[in-house]
N, C-alpha and C. Protein backbone atom coordinates (compact mmCIF):
# COMPACT_ATOMS: atom_id res chain seq x y z
N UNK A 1 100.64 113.55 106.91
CA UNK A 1 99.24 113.81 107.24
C UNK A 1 99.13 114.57 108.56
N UNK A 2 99.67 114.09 109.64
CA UNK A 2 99.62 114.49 111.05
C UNK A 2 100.54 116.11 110.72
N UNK A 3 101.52 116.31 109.78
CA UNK A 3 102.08 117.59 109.82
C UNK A 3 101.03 118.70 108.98
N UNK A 4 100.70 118.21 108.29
CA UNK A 4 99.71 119.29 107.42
C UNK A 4 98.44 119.35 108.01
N UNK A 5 97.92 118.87 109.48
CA UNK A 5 96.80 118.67 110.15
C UNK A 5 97.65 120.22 110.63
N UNK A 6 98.62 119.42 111.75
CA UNK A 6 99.02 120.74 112.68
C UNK A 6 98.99 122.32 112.60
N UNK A 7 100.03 122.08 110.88
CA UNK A 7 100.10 123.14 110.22
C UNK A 7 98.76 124.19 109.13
N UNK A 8 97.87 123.54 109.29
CA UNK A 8 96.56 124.31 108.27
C UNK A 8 95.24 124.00 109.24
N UNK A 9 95.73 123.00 110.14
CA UNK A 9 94.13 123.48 110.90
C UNK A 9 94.23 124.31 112.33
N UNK A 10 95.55 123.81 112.79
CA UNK A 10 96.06 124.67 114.41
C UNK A 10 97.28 125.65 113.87
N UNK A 11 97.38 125.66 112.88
CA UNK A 11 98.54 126.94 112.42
C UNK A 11 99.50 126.59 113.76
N UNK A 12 100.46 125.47 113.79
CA UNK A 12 101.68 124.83 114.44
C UNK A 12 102.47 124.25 113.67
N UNK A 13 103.55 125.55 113.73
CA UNK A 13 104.57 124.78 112.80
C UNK A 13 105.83 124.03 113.23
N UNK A 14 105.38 122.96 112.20
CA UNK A 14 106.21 121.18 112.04
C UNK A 14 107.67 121.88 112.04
N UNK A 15 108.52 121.36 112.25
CA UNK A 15 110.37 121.37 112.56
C UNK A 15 110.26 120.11 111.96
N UNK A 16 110.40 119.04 112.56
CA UNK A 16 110.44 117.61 111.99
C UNK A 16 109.63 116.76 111.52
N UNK A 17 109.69 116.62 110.46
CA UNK A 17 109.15 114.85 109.84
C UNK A 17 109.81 114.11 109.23
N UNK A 18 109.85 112.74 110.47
CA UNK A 18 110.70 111.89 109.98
C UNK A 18 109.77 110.42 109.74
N UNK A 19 109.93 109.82 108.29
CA UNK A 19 109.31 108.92 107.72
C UNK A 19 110.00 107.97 107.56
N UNK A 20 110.80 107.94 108.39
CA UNK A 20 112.03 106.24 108.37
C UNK A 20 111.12 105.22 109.42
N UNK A 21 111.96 104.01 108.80
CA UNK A 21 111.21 102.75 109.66
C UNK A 21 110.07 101.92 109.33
N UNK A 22 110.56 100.34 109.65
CA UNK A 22 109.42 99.74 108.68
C UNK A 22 108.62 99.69 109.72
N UNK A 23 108.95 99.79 110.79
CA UNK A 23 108.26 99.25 111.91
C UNK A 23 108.57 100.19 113.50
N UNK A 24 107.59 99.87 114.37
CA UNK A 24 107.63 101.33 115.40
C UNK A 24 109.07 101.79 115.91
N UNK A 25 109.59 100.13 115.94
CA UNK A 25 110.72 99.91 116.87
C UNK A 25 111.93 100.93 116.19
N UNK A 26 112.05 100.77 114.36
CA UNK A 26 112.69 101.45 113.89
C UNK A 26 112.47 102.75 113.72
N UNK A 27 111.36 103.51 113.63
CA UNK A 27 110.77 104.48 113.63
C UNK A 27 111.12 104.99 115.08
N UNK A 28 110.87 104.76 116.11
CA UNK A 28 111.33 105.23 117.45
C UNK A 28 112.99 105.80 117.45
N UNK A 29 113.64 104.50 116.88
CA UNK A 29 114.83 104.96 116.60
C UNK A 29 115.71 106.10 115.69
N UNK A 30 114.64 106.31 114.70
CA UNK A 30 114.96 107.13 113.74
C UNK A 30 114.90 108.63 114.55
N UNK A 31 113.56 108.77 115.07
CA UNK A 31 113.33 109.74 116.05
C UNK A 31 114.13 109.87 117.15
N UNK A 32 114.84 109.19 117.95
CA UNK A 32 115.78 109.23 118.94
C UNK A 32 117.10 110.17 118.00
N UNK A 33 117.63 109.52 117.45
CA UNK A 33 118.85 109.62 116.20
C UNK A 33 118.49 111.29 115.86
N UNK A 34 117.74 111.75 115.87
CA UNK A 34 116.89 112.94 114.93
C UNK A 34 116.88 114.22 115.92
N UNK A 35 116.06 113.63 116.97
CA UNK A 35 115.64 114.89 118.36
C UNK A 35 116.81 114.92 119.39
N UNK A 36 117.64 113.68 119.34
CA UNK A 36 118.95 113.89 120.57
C UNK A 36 119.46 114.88 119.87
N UNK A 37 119.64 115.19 119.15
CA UNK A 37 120.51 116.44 118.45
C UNK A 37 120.04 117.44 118.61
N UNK A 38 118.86 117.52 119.38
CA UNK A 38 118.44 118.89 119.86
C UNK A 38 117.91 118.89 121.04
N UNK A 39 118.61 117.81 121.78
CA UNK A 39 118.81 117.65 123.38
C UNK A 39 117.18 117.30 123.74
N UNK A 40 116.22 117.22 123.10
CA UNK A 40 114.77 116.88 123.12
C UNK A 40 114.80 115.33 123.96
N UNK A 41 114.38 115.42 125.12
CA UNK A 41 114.10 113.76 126.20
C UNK A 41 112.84 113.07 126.06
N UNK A 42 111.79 114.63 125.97
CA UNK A 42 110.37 114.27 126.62
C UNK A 42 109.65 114.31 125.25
N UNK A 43 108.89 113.57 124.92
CA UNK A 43 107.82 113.50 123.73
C UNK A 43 106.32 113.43 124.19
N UNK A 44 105.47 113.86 123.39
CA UNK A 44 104.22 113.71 123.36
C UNK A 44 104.15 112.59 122.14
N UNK A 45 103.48 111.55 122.76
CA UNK A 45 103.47 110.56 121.73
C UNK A 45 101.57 110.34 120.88
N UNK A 46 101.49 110.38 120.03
CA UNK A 46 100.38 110.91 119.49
C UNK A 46 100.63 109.65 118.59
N UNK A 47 99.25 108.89 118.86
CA UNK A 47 98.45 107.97 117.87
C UNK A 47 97.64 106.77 118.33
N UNK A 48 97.53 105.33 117.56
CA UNK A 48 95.59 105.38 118.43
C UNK A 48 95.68 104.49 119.32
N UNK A 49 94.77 104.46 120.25
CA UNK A 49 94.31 103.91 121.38
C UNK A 49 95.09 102.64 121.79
N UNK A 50 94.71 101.99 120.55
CA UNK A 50 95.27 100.30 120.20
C UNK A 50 96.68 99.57 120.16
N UNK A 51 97.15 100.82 119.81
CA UNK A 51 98.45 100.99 119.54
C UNK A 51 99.43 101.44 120.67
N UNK A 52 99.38 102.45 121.21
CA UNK A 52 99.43 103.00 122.28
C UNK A 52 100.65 102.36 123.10
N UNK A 53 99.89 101.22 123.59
CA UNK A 53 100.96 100.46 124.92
C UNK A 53 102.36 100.19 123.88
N UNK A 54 102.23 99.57 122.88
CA UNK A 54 103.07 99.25 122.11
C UNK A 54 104.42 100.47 121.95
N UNK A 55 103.71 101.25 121.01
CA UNK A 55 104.14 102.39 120.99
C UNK A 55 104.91 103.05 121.94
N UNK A 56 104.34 103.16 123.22
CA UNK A 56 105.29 103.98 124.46
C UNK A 56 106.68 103.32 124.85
N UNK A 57 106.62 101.37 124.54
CA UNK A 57 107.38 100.79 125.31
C UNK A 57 108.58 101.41 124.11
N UNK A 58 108.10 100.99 122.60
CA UNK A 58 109.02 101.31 121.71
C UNK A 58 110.05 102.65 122.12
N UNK A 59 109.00 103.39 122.35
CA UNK A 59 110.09 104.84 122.54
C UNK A 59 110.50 105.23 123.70
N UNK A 60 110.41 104.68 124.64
CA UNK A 60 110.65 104.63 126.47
C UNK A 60 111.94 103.28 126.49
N UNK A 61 111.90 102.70 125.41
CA UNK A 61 113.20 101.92 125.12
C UNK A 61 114.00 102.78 124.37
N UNK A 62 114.12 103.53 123.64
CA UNK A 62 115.27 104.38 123.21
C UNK A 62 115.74 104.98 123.73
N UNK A 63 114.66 105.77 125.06
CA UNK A 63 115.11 106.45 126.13
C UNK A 63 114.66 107.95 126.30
N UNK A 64 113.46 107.71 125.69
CA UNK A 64 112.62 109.02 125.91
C UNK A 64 111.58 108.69 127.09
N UNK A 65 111.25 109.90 127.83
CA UNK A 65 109.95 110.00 128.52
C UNK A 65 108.70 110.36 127.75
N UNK A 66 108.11 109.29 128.13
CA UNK A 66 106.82 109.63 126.90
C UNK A 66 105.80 110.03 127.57
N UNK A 67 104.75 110.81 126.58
CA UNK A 67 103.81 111.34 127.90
C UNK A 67 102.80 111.08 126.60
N UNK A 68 101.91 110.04 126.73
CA UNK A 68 100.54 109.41 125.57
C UNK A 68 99.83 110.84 126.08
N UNK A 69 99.41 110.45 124.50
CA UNK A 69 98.23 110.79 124.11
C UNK A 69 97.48 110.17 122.74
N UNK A 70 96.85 109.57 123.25
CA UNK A 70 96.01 108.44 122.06
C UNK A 70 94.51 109.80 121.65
N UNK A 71 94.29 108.94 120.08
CA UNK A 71 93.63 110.17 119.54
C UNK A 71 92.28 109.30 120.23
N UNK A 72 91.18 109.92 119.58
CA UNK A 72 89.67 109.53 119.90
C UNK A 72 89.27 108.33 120.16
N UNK A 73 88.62 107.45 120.73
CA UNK A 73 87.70 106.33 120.27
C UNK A 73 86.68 106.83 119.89
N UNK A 74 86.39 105.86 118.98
CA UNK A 74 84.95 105.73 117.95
C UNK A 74 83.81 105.50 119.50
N UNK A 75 82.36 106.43 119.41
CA UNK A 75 82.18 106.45 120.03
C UNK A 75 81.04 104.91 120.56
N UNK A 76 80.62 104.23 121.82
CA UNK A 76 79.98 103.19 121.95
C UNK A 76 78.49 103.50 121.34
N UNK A 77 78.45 101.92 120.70
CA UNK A 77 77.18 101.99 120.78
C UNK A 77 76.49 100.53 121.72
N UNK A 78 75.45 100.17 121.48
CA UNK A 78 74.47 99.54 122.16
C UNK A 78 75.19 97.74 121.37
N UNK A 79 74.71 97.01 122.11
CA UNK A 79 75.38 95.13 121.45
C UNK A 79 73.49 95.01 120.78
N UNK A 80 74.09 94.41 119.48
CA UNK A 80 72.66 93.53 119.19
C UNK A 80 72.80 92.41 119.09
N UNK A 81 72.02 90.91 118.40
CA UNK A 81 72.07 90.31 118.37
C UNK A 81 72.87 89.26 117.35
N UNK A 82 72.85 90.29 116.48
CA UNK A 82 74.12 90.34 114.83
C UNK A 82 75.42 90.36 115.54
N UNK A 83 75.41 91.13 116.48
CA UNK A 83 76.86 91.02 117.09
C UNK A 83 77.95 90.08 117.22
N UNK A 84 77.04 89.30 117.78
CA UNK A 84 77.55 87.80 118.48
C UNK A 84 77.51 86.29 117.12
N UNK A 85 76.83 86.86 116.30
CA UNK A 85 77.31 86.10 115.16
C UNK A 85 78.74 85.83 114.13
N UNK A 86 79.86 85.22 114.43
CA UNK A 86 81.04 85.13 113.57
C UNK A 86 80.98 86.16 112.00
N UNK A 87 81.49 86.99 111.86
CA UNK A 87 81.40 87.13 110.54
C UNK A 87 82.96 87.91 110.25
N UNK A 88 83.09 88.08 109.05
CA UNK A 88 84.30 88.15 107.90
C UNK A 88 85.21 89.70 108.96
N UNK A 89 84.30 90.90 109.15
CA UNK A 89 84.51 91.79 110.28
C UNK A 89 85.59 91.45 111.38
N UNK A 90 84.76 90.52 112.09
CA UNK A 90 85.00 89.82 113.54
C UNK A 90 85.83 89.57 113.63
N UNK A 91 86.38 87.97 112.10
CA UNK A 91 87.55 87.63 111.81
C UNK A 91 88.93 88.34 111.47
N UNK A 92 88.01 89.44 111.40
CA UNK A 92 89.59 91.07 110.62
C UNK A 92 90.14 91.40 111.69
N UNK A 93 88.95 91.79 112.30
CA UNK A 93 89.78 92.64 113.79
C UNK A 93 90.26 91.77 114.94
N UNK A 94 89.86 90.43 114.98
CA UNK A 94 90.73 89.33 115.57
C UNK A 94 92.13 88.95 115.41
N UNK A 95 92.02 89.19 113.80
CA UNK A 95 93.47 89.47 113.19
C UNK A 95 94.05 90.63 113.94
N UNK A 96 93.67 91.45 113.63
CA UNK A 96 94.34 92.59 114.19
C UNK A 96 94.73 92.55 115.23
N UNK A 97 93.76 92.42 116.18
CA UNK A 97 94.17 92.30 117.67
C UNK A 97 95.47 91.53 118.16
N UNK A 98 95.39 89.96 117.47
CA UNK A 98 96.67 89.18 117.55
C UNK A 98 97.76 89.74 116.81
N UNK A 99 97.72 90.21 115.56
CA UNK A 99 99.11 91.40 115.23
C UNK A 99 99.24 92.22 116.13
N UNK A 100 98.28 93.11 117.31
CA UNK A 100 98.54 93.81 118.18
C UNK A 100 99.59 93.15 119.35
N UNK A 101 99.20 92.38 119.81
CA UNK A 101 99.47 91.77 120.60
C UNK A 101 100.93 91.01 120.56
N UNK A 102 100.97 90.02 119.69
CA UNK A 102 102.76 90.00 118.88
C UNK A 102 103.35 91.20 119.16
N UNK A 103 102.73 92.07 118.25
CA UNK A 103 103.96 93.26 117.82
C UNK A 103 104.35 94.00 119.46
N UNK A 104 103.27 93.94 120.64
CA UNK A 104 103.57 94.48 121.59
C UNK A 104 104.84 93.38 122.37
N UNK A 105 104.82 91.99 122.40
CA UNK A 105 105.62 91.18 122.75
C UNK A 105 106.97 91.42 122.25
N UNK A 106 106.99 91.34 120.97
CA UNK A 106 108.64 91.72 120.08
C UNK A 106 109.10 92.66 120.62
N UNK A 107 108.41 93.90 120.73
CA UNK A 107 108.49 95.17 121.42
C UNK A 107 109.55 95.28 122.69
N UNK A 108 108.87 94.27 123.18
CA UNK A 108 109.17 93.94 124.86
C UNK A 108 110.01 92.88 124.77
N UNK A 109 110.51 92.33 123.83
CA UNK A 109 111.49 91.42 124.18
C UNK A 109 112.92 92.11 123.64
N UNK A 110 112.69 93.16 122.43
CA UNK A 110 114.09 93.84 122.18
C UNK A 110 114.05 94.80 122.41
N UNK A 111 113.18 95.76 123.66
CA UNK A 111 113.51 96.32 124.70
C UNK A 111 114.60 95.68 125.78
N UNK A 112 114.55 94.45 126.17
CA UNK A 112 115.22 94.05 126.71
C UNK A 112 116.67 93.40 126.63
N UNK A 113 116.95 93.30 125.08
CA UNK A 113 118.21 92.52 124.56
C UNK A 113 118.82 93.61 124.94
């Protein structure tokens, strides 16, 4: 997706796509394995906001210099009073957040093994 963006809307053409990895940690690695072979250190790391911290430690542990760039936030709006009511939403992205949050810990702990 991100290569056929580059390539048909900014006419920048892709060299690599690599789709290995179940997970960032392996995916970082696949990319290390991939770009050392073309002496490549420094990355622009591209994807979202949320993700981000996670993401950099992953690939700043393989041993790249990463230089973020997280895509857009959705832009603010105003709090109402629906807001603050529990609902099925709330409960999703709570989820999420705590998968965020794990996955940034694992991150950071086999960065360090």
């Amino acid at each position: 997706m991100g290569a056929e963006l580059l390539k048909e809307e900014f006419q920048v053409p892709v060299r690599w796509v690599i789709g290995e990895g179940r997970d960032i940690n392996e995916s970082a690695g696949a990319v290390r394995r991939i770009l050392s072979v073309a002496g490549i250190e420094n990355i622009a790391l591209v994807t979202r906001p949320m993700h981000m911290p996670r993401a950099v430690v992953a690939f700043e542990n393989v041993g790249f210099t990463v230089y973020s760039a997280p895509t857009t936030l959705r832009p603010e709006r105003s709090l109402y009073t629906p807001d603050f009511i529990p609902s099925n939403r709330g409960f999703g992205l709570a989820k999420r957040a705590m998968n965020e949050w794990r996955g940034r810990l694992l991150t950071w702990l086999l960065g360090r093994i």
